[in-house]
C-alpha atoms as a PDB file:
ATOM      1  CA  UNK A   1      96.630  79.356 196.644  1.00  0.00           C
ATOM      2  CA  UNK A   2      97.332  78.855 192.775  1.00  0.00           C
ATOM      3  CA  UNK A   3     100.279  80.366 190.589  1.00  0.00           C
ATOM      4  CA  UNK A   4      99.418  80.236 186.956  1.00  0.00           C
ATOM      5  CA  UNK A   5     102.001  82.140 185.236  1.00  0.00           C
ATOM      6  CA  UNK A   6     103.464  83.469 187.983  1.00  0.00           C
ATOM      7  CA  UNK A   7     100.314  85.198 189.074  1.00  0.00           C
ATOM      8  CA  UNK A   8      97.852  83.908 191.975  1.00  0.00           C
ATOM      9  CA  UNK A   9      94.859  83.572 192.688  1.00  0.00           C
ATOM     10  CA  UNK A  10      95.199  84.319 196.373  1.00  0.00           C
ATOM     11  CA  UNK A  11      92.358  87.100 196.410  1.00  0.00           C
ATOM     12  CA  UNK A  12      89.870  85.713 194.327  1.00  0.00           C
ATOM     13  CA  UNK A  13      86.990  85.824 195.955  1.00  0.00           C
ATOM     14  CA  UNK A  14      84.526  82.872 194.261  1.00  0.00           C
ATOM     15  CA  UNK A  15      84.798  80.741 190.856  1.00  0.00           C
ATOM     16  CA  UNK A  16      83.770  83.887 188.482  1.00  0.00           C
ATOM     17  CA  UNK A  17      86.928  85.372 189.177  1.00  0.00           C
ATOM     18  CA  UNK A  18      88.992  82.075 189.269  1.00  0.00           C
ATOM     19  CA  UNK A  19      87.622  81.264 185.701  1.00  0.00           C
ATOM     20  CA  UNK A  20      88.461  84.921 184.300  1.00  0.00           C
ATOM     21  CA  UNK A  21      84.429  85.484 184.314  1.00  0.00           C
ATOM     22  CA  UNK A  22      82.636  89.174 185.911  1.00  0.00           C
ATOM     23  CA  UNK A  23      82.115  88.796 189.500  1.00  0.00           C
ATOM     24  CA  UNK A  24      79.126  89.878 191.319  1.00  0.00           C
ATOM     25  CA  UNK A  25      80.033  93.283 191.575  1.00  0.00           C
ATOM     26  CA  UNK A  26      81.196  93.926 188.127  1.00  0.00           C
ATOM     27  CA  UNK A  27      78.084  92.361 187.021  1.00  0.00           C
ATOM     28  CA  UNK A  28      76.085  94.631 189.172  1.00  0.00           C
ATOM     29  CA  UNK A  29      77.511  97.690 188.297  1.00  0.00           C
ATOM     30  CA  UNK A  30      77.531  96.553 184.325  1.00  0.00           C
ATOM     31  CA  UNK A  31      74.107  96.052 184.760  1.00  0.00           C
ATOM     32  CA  UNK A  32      73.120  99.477 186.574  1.00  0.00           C
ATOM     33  CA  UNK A  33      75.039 101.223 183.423  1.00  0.00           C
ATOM     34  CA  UNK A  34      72.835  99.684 181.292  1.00  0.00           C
ATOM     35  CA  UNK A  35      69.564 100.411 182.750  1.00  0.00           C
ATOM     36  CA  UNK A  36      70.495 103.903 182.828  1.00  0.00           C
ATOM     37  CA  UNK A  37      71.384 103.958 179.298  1.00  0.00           C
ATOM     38  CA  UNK A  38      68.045 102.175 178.355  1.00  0.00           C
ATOM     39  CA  UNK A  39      66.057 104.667 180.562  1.00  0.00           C
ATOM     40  CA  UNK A  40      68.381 107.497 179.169  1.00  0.00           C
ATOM     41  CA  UNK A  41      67.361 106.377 175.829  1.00  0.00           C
ATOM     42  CA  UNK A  42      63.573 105.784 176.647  1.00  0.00           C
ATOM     43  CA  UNK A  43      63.030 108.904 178.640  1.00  0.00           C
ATOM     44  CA  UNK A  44      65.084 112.038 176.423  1.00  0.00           C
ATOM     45  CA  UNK A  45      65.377 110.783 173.192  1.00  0.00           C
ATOM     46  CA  UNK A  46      61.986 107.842 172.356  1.00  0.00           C
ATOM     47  CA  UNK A  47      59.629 109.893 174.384  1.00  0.00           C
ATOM     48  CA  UNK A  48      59.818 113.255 173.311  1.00  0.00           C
ATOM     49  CA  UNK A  49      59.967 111.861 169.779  1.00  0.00           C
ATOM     50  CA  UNK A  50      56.729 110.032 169.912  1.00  0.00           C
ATOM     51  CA  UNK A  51      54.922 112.839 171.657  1.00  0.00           C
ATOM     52  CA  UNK A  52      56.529 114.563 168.391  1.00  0.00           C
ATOM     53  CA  UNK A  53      54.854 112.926 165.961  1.00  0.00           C
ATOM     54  CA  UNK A  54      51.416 113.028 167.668  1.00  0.00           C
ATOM     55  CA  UNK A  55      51.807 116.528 167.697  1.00  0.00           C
ATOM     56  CA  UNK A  56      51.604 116.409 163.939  1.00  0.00           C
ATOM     57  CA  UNK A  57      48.197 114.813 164.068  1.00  0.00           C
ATOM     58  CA  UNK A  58      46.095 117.726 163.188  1.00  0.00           C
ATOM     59  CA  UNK A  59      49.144 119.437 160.707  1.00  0.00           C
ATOM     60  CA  UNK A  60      48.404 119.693 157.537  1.00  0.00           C
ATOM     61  CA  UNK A  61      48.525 116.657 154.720  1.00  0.00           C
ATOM     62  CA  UNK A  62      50.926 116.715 151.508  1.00  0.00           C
ATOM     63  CA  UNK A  63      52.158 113.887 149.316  1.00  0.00           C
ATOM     64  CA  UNK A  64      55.188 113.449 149.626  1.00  0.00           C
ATOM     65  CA  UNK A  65      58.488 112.356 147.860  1.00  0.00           C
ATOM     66  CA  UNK A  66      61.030 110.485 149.897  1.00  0.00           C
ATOM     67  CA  UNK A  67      64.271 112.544 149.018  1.00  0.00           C
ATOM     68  CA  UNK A  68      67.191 111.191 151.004  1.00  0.00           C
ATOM     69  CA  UNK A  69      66.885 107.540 151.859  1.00  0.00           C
ATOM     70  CA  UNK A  70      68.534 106.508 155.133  1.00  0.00           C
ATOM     71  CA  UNK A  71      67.823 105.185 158.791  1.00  0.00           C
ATOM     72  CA  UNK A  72      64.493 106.872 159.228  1.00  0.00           C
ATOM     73  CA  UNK A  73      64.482 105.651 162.745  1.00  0.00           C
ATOM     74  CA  UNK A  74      67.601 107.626 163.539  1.00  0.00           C
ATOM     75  CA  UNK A  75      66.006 111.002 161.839  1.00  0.00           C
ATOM     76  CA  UNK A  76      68.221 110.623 158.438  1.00  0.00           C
ATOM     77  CA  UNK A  77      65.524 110.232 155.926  1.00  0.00           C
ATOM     78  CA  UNK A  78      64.322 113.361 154.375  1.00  0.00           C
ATOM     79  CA  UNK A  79      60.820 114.013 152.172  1.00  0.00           C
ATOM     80  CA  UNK A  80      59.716 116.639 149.177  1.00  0.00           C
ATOM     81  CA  UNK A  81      56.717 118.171 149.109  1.00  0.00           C
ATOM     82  CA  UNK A  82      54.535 121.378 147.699  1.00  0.00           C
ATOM     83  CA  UNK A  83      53.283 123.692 151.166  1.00  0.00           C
ATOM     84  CA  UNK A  84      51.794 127.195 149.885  1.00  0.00           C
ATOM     85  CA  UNK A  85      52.959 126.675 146.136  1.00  0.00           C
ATOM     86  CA  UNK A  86      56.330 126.501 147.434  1.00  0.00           C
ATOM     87  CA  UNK A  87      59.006 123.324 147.529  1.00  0.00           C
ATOM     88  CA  UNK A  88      60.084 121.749 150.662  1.00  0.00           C
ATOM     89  CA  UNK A  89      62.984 119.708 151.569  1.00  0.00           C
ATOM     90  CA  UNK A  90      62.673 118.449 155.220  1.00  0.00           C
ATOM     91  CA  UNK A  91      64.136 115.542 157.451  1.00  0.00           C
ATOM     92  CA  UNK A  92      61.513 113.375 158.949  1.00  0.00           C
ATOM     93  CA  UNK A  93      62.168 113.692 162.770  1.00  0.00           C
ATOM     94  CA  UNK A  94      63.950 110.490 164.589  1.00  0.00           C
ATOM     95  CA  UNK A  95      61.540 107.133 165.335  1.00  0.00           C
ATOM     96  CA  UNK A  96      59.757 107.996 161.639  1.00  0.00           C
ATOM     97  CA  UNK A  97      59.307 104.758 159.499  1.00  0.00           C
ATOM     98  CA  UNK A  98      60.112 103.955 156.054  1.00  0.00           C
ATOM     99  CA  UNK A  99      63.577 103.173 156.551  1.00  0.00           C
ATOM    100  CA  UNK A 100      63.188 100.422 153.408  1.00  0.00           C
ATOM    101  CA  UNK A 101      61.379 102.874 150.824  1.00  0.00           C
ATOM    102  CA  UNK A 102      63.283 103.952 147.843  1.00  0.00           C
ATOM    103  CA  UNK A 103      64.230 107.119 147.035  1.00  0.00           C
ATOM    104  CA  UNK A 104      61.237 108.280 145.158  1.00  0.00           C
ATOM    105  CA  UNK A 105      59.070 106.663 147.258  1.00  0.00           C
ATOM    106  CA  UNK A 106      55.541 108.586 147.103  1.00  0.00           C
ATOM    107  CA  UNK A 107      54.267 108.979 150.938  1.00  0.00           C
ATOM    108  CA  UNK A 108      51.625 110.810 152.517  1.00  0.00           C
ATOM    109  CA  UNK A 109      53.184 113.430 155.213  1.00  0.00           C
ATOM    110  CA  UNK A 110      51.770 115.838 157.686  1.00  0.00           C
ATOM    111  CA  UNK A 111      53.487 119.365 158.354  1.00  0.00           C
ATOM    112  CA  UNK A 112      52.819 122.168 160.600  1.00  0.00           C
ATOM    113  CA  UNK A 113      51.019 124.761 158.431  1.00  0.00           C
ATOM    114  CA  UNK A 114      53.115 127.779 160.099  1.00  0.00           C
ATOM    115  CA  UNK A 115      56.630 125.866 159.455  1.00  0.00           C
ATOM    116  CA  UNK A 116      56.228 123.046 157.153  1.00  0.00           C
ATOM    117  CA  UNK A 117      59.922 121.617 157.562  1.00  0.00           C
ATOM    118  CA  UNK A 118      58.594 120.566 160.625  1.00  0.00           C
ATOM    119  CA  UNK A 119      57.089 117.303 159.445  1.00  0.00           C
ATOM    120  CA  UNK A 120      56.115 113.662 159.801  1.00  0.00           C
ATOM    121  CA  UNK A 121      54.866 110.591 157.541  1.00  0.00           C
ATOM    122  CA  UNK A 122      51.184 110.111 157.881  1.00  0.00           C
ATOM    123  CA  UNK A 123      51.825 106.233 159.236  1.00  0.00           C
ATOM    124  CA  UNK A 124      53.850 107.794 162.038  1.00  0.00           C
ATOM    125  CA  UNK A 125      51.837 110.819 163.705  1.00  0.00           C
ATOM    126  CA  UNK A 126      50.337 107.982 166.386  1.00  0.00           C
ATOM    127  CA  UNK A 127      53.708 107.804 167.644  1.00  0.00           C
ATOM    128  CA  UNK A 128      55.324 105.497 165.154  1.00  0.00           C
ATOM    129  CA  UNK A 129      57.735 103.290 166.317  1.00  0.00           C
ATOM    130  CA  UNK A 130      59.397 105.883 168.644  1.00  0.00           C
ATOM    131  CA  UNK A 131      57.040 105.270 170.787  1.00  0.00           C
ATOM    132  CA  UNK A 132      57.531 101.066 170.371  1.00  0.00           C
ATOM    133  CA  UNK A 133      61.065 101.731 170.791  1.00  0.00           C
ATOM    134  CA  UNK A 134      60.257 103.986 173.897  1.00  0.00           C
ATOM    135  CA  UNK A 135      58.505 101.323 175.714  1.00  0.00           C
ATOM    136  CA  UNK A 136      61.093  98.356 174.668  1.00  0.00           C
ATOM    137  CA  UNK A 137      63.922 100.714 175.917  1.00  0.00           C
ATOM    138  CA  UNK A 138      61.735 101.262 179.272  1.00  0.00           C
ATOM    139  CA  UNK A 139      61.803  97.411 179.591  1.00  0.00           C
ATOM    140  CA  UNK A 140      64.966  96.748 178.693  1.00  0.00           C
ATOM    141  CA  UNK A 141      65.915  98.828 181.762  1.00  0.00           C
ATOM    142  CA  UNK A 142      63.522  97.212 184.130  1.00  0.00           C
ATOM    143  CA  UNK A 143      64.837  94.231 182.655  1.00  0.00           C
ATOM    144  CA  UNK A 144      68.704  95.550 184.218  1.00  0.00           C
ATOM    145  CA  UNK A 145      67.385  97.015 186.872  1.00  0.00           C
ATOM    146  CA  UNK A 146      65.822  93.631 187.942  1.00  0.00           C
ATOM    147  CA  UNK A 147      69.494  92.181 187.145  1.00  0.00           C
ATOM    148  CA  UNK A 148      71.029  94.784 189.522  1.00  0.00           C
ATOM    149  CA  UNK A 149      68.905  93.429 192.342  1.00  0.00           C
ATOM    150  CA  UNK A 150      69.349  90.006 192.120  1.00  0.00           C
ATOM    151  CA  UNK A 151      73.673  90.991 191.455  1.00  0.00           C
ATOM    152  CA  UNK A 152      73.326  93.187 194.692  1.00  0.00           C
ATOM    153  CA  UNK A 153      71.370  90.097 196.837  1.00  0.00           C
ATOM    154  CA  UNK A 154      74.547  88.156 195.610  1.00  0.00           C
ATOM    155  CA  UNK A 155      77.207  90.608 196.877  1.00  0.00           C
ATOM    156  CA  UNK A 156      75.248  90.682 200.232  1.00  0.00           C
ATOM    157  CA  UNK A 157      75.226  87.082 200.613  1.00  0.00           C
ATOM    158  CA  UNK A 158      78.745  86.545 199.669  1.00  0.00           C
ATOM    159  CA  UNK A 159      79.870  89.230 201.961  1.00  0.00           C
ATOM    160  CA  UNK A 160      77.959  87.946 205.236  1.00  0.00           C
ATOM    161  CA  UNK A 161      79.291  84.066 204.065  1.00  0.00           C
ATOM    162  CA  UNK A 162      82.916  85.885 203.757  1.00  0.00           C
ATOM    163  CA  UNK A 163      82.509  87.547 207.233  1.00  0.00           C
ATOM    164  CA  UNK A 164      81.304  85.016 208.868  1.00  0.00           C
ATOM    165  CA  UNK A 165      83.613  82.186 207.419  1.00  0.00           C
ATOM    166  CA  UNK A 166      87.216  84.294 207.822  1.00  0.00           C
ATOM    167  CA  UNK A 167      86.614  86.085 210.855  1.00  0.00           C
ATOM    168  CA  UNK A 168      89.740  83.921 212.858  1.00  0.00           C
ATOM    169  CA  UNK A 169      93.381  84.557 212.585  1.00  0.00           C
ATOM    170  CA  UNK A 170      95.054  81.296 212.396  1.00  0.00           C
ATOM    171  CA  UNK A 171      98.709  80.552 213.728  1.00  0.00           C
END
């Protein structure tokens, strides 16, 4: 046993710990948290988006001004355009592209013809890159989950080698 400023190192249990690094555990449970976040992501928020923005497929076309410049991506870019003589001001919905037009950018969007603030840029009714951001998400968390499996074969392994190395009491 160690004392480095007047704390050991008694319970450490391998040379993560020792060296102030995550340990197995930590690492597997990190990991799990992760995937579910990436999955979380993929599945409730990229998903319905894309199927969004195919939905608009077969709305009907406008030019289009971009309005509010922003993270298009994140659903904070809005557009201007004439539906039924009328002006409209709507946000694109989130995993839209464009993010690096201007405002006053001229674009071709797509709108439903019975509520046209419900609209998307032409470029993006195939899904955009919500749905490229739905399927690097999804991988990412495969990518963690895999992570989580090989953290998890670790713990197992250092528990039986624990077990089987400090199972005597010495005097």
């Amino acid at each position: 046993m160690t004392v480095l400023n007047g704390i050991s190192n008694a319970g450490a249990s391998n040379a993560y710990q020792q060296n102030g690094g995550l340990g197995p555990r930590a690492s597997l449970l990190a990991s799990l948290v992760l995937a579910l976040l990436l999955a979380a992501l993929s599945a409730l928020v990229m998903l319905p988006a894309a199927q969004h923005l195919r939905s608009l497929r077969d709305g009907e076309q406008a030019r289009a001004t971009l309005h509010t410049s922003g993270s298009c991506m994140a659903g904070q870019c809005r557009v201007k355009f004439e539906a039924d003589g009328r002006t409209v001001v709507a946000d694109l919905p989130v995993g839209s592209g464009g993010g690096k037009s201007s405002v006053g950018s001229t674009l071709t969007v797509r709108y439903l013809a019975d509520d046209p603030q419900v609209v998307g840029r032409e470029d993006d009714v195939g899904g955009g890159g919500a749905a490229v951001l739905a399927v690097m998400s999804g991988g990412g968390a495969l990518l963690f989950l895999m992570i989580c499996g090989v953290a998890a074969i670790r713990v197992v392994r250092q528990c039986r080698a624990g077990s089987s190395l400090g199972g005597g009491s010495a005097g």
